[in-house]
Protein backbone atom coordinates (compact mmCIF):
# COMPACT_ATOMS: atom_id res chain seq x y z
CA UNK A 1 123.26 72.74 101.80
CA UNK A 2 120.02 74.58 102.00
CA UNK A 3 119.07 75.81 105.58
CA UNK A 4 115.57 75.50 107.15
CA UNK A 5 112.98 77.56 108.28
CA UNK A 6 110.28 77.00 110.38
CA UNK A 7 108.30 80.17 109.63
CA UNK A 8 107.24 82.44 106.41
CA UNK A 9 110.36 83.93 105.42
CA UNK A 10 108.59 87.55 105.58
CA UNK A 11 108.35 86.56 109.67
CA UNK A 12 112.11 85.86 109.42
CA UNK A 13 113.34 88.76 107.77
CA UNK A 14 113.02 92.44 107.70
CA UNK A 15 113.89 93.31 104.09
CA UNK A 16 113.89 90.91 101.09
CA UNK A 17 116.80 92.72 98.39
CA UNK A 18 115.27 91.84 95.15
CA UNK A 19 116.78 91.71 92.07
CA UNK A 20 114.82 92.87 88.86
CA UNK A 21 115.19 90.97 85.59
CA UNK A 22 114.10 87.14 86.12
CA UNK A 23 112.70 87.74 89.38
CA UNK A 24 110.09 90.70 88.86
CA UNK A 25 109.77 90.83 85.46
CA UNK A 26 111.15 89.34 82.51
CA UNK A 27 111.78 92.13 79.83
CA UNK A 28 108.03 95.01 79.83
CA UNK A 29 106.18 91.63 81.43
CA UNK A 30 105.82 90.55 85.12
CA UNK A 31 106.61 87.41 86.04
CA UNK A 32 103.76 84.72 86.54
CA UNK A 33 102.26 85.71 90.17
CA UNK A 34 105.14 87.97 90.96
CA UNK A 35 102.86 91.00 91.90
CA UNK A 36 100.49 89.49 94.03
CA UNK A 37 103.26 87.09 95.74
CA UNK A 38 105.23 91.00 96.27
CA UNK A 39 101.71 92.21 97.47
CA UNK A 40 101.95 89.46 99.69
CA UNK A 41 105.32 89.59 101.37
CA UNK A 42 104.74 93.45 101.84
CA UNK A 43 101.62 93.12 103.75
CA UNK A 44 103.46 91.00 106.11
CA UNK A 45 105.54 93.68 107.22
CA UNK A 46 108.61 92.52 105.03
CA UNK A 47 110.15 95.73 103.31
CA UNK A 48 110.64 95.50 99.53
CA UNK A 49 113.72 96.71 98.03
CA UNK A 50 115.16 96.23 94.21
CA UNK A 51 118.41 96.60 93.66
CA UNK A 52 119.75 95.99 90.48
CA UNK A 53 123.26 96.15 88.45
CA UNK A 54 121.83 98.08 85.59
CA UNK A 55 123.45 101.66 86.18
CA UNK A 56 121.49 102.89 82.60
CA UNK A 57 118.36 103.82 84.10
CA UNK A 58 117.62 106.12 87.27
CA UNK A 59 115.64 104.72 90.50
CA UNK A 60 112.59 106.95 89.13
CA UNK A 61 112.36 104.83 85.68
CA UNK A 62 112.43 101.80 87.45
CA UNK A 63 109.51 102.29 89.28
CA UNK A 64 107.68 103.61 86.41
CA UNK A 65 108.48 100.13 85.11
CA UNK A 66 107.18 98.50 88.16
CA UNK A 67 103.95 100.76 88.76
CA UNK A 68 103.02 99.63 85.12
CA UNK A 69 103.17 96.02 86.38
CA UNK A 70 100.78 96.40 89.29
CA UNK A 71 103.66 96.79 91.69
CA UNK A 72 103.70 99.29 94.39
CA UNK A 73 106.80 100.93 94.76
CA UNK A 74 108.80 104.43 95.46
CA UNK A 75 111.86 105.89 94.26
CA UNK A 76 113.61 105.43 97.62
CA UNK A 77 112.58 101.41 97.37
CA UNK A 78 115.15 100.94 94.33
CA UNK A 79 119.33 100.98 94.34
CA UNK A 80 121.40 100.90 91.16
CA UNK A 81 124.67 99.87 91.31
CA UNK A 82 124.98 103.62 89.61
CA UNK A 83 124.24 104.86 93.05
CA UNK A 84 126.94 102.33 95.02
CA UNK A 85 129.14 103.43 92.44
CA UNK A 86 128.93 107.37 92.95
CA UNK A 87 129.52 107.07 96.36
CA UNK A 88 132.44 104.78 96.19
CA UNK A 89 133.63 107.54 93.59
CA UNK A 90 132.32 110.76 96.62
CA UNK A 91 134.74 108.89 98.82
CA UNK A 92 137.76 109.52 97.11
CA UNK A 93 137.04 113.00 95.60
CA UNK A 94 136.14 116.54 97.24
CA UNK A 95 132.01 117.82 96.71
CA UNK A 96 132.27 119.53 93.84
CA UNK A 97 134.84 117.51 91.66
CA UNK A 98 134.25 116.64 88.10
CA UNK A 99 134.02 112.75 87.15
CA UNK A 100 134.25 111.34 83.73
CA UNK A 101 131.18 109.08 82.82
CA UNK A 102 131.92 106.36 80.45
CA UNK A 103 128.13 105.90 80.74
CA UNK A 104 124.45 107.37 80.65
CA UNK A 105 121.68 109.27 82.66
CA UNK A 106 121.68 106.67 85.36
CA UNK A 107 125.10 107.61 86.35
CA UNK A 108 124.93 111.41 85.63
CA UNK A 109 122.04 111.46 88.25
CA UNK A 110 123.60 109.06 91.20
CA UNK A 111 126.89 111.36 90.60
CA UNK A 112 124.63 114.43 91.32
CA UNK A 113 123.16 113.10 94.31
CA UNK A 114 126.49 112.41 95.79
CA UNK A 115 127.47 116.26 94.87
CA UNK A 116 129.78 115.74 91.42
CA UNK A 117 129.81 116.97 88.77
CA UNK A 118 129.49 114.36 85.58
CA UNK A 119 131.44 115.59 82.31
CA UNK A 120 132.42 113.29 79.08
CA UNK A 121 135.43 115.91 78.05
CA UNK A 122 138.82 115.61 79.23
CA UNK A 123 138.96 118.92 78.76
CA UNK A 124 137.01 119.57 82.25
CA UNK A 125 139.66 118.19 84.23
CA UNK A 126 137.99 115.49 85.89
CA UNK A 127 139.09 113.64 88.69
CA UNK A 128 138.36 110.29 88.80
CA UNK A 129 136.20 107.76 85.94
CA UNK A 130 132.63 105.83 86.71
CA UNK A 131 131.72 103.18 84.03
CA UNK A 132 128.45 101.83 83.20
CA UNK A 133 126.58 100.13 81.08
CA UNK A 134 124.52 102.34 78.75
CA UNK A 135 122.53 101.40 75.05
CA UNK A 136 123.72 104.85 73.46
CA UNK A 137 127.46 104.80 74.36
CA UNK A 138 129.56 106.54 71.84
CA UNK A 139 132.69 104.96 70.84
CA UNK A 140 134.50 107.92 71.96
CA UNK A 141 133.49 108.47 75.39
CA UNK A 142 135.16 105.06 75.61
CA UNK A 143 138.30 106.28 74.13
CA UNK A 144 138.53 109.75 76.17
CA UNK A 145 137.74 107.63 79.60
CA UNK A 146 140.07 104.42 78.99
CA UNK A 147 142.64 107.49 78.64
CA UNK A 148 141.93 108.87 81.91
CA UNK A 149 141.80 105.52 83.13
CA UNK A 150 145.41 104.64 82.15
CA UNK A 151 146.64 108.27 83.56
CA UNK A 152 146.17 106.82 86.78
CA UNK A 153 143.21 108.49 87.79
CA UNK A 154 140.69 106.97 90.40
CA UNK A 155 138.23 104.06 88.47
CA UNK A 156 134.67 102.83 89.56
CA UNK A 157 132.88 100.48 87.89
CA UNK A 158 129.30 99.55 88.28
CA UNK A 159 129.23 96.09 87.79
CA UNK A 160 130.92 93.87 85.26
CA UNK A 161 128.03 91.26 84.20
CA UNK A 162 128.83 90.02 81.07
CA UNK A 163 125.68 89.59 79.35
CA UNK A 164 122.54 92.16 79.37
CA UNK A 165 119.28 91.00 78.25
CA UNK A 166 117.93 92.61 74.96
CA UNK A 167 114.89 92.73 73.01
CA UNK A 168 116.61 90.00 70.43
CA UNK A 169 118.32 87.82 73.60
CA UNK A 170 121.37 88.52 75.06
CA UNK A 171 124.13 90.42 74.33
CA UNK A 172 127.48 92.17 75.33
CA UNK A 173 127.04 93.82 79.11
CA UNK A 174 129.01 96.54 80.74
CA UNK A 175 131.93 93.86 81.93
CA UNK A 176 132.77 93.59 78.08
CA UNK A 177 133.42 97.19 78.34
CA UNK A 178 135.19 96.99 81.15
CA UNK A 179 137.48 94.02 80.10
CA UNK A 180 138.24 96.31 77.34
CA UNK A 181 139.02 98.96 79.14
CA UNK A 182 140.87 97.03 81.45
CA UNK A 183 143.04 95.44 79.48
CA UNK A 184 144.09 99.06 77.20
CA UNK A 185 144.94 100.72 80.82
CA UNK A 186 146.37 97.75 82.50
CA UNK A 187 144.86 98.27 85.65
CA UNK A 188 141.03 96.79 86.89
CA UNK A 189 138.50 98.95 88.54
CA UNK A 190 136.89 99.20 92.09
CA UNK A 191 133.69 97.48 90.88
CA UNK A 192 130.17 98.57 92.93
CA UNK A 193 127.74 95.88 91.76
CA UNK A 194 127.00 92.01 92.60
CA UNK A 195 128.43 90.31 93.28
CA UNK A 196 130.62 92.37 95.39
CA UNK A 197 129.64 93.93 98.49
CA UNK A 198 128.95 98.25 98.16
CA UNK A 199 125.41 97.35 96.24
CA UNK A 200 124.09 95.30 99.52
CA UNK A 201 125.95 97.65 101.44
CA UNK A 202 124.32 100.74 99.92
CA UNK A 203 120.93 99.28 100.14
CA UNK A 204 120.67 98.68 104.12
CA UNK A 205 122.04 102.34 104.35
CA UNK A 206 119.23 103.79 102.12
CA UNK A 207 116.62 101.58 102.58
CA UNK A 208 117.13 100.18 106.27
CA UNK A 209 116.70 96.50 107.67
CA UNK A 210 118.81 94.36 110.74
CA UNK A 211 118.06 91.27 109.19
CA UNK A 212 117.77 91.19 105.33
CA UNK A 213 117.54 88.46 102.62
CA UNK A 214 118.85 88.21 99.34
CA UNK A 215 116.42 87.33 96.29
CA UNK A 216 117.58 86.44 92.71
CA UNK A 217 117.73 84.42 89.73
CA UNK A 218 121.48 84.52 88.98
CA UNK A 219 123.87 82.41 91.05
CA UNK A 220 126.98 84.30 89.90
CA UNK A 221 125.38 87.50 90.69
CA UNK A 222 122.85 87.21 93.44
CA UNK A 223 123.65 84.53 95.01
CA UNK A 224 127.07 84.48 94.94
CA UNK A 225 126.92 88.23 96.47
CA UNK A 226 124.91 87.30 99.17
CA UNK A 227 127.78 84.78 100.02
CA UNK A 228 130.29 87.46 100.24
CA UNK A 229 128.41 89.89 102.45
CA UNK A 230 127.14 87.27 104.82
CA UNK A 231 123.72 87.24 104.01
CA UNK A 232 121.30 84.24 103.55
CA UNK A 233 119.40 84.41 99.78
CA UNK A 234 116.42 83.34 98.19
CA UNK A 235 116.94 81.55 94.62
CA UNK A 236 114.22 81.44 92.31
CA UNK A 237 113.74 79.56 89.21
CA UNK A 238 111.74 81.92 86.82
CA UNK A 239 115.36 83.56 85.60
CA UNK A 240 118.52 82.08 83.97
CA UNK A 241 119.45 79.58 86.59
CA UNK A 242 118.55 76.14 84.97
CA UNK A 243 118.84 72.39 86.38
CA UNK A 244 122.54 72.02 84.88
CA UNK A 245 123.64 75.76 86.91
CA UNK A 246 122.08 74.47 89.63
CA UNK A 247 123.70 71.11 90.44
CA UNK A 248 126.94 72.64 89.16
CA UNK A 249 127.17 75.29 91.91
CA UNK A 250 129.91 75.50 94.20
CA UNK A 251 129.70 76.38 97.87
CA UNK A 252 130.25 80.29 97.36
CA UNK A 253 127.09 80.40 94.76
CA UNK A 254 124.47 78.27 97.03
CA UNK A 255 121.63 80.22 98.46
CA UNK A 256 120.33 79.60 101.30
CA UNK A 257 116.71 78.69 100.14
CA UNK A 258 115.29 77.95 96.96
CA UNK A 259 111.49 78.30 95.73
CA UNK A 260 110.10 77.87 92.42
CA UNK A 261 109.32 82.09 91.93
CA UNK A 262 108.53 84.98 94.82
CA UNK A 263 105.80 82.78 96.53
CA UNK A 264 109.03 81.37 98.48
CA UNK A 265 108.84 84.63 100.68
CA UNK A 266 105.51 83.91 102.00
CA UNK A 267 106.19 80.28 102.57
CA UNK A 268 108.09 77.86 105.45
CA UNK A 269 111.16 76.11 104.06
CA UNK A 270 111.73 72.94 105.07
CA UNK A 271 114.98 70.55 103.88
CA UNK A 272 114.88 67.27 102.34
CA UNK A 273 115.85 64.29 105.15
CA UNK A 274 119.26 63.31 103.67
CA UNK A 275 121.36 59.86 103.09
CA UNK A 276 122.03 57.86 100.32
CA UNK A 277 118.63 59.56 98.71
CA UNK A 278 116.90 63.04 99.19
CA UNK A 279 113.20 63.01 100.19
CA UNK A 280 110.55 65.75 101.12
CA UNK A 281 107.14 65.91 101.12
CA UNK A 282 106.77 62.94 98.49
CA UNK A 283 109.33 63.54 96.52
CA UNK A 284 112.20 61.28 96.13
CA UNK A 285 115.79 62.33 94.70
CA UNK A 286 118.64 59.79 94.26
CA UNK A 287 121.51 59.14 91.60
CA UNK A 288 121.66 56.24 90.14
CA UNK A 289 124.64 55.09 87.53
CA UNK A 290 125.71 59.03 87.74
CA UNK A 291 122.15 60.82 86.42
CA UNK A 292 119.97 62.10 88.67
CA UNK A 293 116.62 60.43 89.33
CA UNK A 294 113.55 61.90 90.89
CA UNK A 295 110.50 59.48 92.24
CA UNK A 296 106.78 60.57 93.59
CA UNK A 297 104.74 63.91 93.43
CA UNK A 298 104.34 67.03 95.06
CA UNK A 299 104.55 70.87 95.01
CA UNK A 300 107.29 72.36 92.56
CA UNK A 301 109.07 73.98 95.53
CA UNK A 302 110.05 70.99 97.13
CA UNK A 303 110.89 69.54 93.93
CA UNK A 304 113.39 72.27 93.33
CA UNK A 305 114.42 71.13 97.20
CA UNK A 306 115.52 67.72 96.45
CA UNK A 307 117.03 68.31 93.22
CA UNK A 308 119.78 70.95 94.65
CA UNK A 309 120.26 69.02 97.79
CA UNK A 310 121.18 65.68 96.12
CA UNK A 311 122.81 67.25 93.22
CA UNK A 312 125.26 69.52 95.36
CA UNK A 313 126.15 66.16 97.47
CA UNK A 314 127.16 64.52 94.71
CA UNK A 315 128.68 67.63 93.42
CA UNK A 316 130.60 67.74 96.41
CA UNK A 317 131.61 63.88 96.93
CA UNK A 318 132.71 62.88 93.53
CA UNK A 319 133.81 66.53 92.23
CA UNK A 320 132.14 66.65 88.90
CA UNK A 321 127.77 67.78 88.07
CA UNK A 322 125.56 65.40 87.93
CA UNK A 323 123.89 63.92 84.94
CA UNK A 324 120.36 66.00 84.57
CA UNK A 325 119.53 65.62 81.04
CA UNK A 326 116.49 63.22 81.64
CA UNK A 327 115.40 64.97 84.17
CA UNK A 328 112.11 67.48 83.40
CA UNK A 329 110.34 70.14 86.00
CA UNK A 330 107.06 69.05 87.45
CA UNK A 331 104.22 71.51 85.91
């Protein structure tokens, strides 16, 4: 269930990891309040980092991106999972060593930090294979690295989301590529991306922070990585995550807070009082004939509250969602 706090959450924590798409911006636009509620947080004292499991684009396009939004930010305050991925690859190959890049720039420049050498030619010998998603893949680059890939040779990949967001909605994401792959070599890769741990892990050893917080949209992503590296997350509901996702996740895709967008880092958390119905600051949440019901008025946040807390309890006591259809958010 969700956990409490009795303070701001930029007084609990030292760095908030934010994801990108649904939380900061939704495609070249900001999200509603998201650069003043950032501007916020930061002023606090809470360090700012996005991470993010695109591996396409380098740190230094990012920022470009968020500087255009009204968003302070440096290349050193944003992690790709092209950068968890190079140095996953750096620890299995000597400085120096030629990798093959099923992938674009964002990869050719993490491998260069790490001290490889990025080819697309199996002619060069290389080593070991990083995959990532990229918008001008060629079909053979594919080919030439799912060979490589089936010799045997070491394989990183930098995430395996199944869906990227496009211009005309979503489509096919690097983890279709991988599957692909995959299932040609018969083998799976080391994957560096959320929801596994080296993309957290890579942050707090570039970026810094004792005590840090996750902050996303996605519950199979964000969420569900901040589960598996033991640290507590921020959900917010200006992404993908709907009222059906919500009351449908299991224990190991339940953050730890939840807020209606990135005002939830500047704000106290408290938890609905629990028992047969879920209340908090005037709103009401009970189920009654298997839909859930919510009475009263208030602010969206703790709306969001009661609806998660009373729909993961009866998640969790009678083993199937609850009914949500007639339910609408508050404006």
């Amino acid at each position: 269930m969700l956990k409490e706090c009795g303070v701001a959450l930029c007084d609990e924590y030292d760095l908030a990891m934010l994801d990108l798409d649904g939380v900061v911006y939704i495609g070249s636009s900001a999200v509603d309040g998201a650069p003043e509620h950032l501007q916020a947080a930061s002023a606090s004292g809470l360090h700012l980092a996005y991470i993010t499991n695109n591996a396409a684009r380098p740190p230094s396009a990012v920022v470009e991106h968020l500087r255009a939004l009204g968003i302070a930010a440096n290349d050193e305050d944003v992690v790709t999972s092209a950068q968890a991925a190079a140095r996953l690859v750096a620890e299995q190959v000597p400085t120096g060593t030629a990798v093959f890049v099923i992938g674009g720039d964002g990869l050719f420049d993490a491998l260069a930090e790490q001290g490889l050498t990025a080819v697309q030619s199996i002619s060069d010998e290389p080593a070991a294979v990083v995959s990532g998603y990229h918008p001008d893949l060629q079909w053979k680059t594919v080919i030439n690295g799912a060979i490589l890939v089936k010799r045997g040779l070491p394989w990183v990949a930098s995430n395996t989301d199944l869906i990227v967001p496009t211009a005309h909605g979503p489509g096919p994401g690097n983890g279709v590529l991988v599957d692909a792959v995959a299932r040609y070599a018969g083998r799976a890769p080391v994957v560096a991306g959320k929801p596994q741990r080296p993309l957290f892990e890579e942050t707090i050893r570039r970026v810094g922070g004792k005590k840090p917080v996750v902050v996303g949209d996605r519950l199979d992503t964000d969420i569900e990585g901040a589960v598996n590296s033991g640290f507590d997350s921020l959900l917010v509901m200006t992404g993908v995550t709907d009222l059906g996702a919500l009351v449908s996740a299991g224990t190991e895709m339940r953050p730890s807070y939840i807020s209606a967008d990135l005002g939830g880092l500047t704000m106290e958390h408290p938890v609905p009082a629990a028992g047969d119905r879920f209340s908090l600051n005037g709103w009401v949440a009970e189920v009654e004939g298997g839909a859930l019901v919510v009475h009263g008025e208030g602010n969206r946040d703790d709306w969001w509250r009661v609806v998660a807390s009373a729909g993961w309890s009866h998640l969790d006591a009678h083993g199937e969602p609850v009914d949500v259809s007639a339910l609408a958010v508050p404006r």
